[in-house]
Protein backbone atom coordinates (compact mmCIF):
# COMPACT_ATOMS: atom_id res chain seq x y z
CA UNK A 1 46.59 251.61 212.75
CA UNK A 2 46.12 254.78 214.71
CA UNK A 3 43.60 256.67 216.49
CA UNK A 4 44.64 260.40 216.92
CA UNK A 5 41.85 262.02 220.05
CA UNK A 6 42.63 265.75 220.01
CA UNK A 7 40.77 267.70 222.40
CA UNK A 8 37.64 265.69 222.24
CA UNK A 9 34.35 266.04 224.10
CA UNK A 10 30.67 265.65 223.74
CA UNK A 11 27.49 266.83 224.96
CA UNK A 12 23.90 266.47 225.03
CA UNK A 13 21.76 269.35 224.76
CA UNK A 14 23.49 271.64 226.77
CA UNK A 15 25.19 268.14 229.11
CA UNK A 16 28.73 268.09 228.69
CA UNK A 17 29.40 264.06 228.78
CA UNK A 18 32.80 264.41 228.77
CA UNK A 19 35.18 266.84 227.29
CA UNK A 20 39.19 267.80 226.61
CA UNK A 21 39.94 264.39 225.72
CA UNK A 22 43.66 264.16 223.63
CA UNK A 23 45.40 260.95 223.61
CA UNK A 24 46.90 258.86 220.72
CA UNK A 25 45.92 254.91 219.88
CA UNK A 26 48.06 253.07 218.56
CA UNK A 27 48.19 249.37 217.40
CA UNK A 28 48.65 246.56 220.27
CA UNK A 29 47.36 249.48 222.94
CA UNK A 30 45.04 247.52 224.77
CA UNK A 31 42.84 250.54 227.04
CA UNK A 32 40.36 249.91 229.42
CA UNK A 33 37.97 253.09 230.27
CA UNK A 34 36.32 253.34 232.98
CA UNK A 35 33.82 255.11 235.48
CA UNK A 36 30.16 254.48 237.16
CA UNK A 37 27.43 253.94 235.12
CA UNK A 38 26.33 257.31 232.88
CA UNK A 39 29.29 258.28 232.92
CA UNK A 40 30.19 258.27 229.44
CA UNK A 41 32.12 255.13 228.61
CA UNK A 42 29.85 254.20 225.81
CA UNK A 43 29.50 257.17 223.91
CA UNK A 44 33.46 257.48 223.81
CA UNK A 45 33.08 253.89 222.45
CA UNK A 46 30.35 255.07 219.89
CA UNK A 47 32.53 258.05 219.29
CA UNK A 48 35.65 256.43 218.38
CA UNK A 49 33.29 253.52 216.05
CA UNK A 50 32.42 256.24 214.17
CA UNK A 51 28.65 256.26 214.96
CA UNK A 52 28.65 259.10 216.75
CA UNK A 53 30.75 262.49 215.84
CA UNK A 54 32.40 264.72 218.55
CA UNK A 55 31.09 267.89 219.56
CA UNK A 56 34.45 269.42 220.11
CA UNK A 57 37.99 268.91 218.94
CA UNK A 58 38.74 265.68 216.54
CA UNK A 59 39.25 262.37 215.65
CA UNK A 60 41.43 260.86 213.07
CA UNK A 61 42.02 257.69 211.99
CA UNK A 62 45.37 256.34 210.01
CA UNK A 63 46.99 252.97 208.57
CA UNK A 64 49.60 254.23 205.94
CA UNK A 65 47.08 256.23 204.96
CA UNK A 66 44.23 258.31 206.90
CA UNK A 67 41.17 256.91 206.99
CA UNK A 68 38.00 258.84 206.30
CA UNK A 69 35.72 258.58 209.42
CA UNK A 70 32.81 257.39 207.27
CA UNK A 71 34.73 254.43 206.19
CA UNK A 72 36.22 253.66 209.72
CA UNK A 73 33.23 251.53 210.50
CA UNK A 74 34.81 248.70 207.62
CA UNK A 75 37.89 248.56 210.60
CA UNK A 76 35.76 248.52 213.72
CA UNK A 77 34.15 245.07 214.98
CA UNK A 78 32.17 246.32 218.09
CA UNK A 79 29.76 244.62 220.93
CA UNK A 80 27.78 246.42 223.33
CA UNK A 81 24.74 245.38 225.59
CA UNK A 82 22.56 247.65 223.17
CA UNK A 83 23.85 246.25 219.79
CA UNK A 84 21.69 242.99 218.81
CA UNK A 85 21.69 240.54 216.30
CA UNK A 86 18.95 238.78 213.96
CA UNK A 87 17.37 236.62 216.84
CA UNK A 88 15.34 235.02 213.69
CA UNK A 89 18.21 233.20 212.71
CA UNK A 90 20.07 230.31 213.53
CA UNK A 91 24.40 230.85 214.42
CA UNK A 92 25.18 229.33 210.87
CA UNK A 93 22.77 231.65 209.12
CA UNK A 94 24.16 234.47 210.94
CA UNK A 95 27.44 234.24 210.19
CA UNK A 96 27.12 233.68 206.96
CA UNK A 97 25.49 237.16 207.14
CA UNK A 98 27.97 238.69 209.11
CA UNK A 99 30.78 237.35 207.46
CA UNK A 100 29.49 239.13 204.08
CA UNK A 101 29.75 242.69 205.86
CA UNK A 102 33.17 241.77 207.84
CA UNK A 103 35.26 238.61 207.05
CA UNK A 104 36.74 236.67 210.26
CA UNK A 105 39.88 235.88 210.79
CA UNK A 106 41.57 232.90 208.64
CA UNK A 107 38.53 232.62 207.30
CA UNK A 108 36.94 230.57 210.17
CA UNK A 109 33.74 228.07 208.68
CA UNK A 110 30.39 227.18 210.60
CA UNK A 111 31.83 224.56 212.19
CA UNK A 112 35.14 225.87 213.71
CA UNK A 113 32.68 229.11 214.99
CA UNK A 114 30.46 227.38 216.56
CA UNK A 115 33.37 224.66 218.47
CA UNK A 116 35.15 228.09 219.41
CA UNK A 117 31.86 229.57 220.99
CA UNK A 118 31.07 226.48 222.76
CA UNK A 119 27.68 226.66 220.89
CA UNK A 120 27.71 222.91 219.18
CA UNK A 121 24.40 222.35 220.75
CA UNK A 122 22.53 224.41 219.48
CA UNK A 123 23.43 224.94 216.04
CA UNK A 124 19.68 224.02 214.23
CA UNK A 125 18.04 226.83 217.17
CA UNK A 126 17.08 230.48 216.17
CA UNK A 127 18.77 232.63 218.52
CA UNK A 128 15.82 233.80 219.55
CA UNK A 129 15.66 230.59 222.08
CA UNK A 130 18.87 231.37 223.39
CA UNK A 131 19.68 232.51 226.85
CA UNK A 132 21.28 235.84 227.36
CA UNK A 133 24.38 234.50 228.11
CA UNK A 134 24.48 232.73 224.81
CA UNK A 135 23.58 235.54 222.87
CA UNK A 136 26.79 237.39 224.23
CA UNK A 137 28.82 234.51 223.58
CA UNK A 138 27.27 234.61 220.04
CA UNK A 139 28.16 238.55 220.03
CA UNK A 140 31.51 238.17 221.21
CA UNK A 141 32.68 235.71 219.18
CA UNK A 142 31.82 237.68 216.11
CA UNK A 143 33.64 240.29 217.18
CA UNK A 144 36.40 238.84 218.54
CA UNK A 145 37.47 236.88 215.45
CA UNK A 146 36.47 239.17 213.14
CA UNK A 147 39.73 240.38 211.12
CA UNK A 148 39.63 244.24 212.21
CA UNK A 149 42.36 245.84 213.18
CA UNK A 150 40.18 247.60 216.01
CA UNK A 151 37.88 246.13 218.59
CA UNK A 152 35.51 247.41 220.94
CA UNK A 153 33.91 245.79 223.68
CA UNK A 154 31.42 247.23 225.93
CA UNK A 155 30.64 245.57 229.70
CA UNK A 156 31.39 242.10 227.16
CA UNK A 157 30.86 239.99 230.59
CA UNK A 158 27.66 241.04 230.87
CA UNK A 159 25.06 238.23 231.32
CA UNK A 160 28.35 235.85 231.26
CA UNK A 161 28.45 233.10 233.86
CA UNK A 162 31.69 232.08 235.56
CA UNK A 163 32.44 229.58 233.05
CA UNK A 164 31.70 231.81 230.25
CA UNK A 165 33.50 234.43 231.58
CA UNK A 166 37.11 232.01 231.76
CA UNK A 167 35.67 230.83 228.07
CA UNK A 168 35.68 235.09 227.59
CA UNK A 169 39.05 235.30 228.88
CA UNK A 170 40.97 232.91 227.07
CA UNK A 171 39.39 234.40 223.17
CA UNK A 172 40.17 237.54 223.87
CA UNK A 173 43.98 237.04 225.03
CA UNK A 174 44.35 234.80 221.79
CA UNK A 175 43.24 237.44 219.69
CA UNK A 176 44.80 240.93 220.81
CA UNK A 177 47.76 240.56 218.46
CA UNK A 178 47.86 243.74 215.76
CA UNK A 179 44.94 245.32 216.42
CA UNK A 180 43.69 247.88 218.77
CA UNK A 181 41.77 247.25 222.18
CA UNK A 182 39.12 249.21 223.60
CA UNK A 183 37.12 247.82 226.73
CA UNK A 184 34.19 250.02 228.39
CA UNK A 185 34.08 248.32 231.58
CA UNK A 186 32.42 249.39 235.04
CA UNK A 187 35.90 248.50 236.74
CA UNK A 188 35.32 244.70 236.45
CA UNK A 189 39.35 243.43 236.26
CA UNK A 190 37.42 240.17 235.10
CA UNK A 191 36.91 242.07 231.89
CA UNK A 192 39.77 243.94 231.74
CA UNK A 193 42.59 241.95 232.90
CA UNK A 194 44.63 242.36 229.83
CA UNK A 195 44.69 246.16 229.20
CA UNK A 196 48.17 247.86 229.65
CA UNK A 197 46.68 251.45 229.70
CA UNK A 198 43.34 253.29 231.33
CA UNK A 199 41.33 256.51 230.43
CA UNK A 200 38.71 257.04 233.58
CA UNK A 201 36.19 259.10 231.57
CA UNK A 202 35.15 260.72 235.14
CA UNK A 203 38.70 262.97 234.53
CA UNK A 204 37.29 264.97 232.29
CA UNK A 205 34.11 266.33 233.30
């Protein structure tokens, strides 16, 4: 898997966000970008998911083969502070949602999800009774196991406790093997401990 950038940038009504972006991705990169907050860190993440398009320059997308950027999204497992899930129902009914759209990794059942997420508890709740911090350990742990070559996390200890932020830690250093790496993260090394290569978004303004 590859992700070519080649003089990227994007803008708001007449805003540049960020601009002259050209860098290549490759598989096992592990990138942290950062910056302050509005900087642009989670539109690049939208931007390389596919959701949104550049303004400027390109993206392209290979394995073997190149992708087409409307079926990148089938590669991409992403969480983000503004991405939710279906509160109404409980972690078992939810996965076996999710899992329909965007199978997990060695085809993980209920029970080994839930032990992994720490979660046992509360497996007959709607996750509309959860705290925050469960809800982002529900998030994450879809994403992290899912069986996609490229994952994107944005601010993913957000609303994590100390605990849960170790619990964080320890998935997400299991599961970097073949696959790509992106972290939006407001310079919190709690989050991005693992990354081998950086992209502050405030460079190109």
């Amino acid at each position: 898997m590859k992700i070519n950038l080649e003089n990227t940038g994007k803008k708001y009504n007449r805003d540049w966000i960020f601009r002259g972006i050209t860098t290549q991705i490759s598989l096992n990169d592990s990138i942290v970008i950062s910056g302050s907050n509005g900087s642009g860190k989670s539109t690049f993440l939208k931007m390389i998911s596919g959701f949104e398009t550049p303004t400027e320059g390109e993206i392209s997308y290979s394995e073997n083969k190149e992708i087409p950027v409307e079926k990148i999204y089938k590669k991409v497992a992403y969480t983000s502070p503004y991405i939710g899930v279906f509160e109404e129902y409980t972690i078992e009914e939810l996965l076996k949602f999710y899992s329909t759209l965007k199978p997990l990794k060695n085809n993980i059942k209920f029970d080994q999800f839930i032990e992994t997420i720490e979660l046992t508890h509360t497996k007959n709740k709607a996750i509309k009774h959860f705290s925050s911090g469960m809800k982002q350990r529900v998030k994450l742990g879809l994403s992290i196991l899912s069986d996609s070559p490229i994952l994107l996390l944005d601010e993913p200890t957000s609303n994590l406790d100390k605990n849960a932020i170790l619990w964080y830690q320890n998935l997400v250093q299991k599961n970097l093997n073949n696959r790509i790496v992106i972290i939006a993260s407001n310079n919190q090394k709690e989050e991005s401990f693992f990354c081998t290569k950086s992209i502050d978004i405030e460079e190109f303004k």
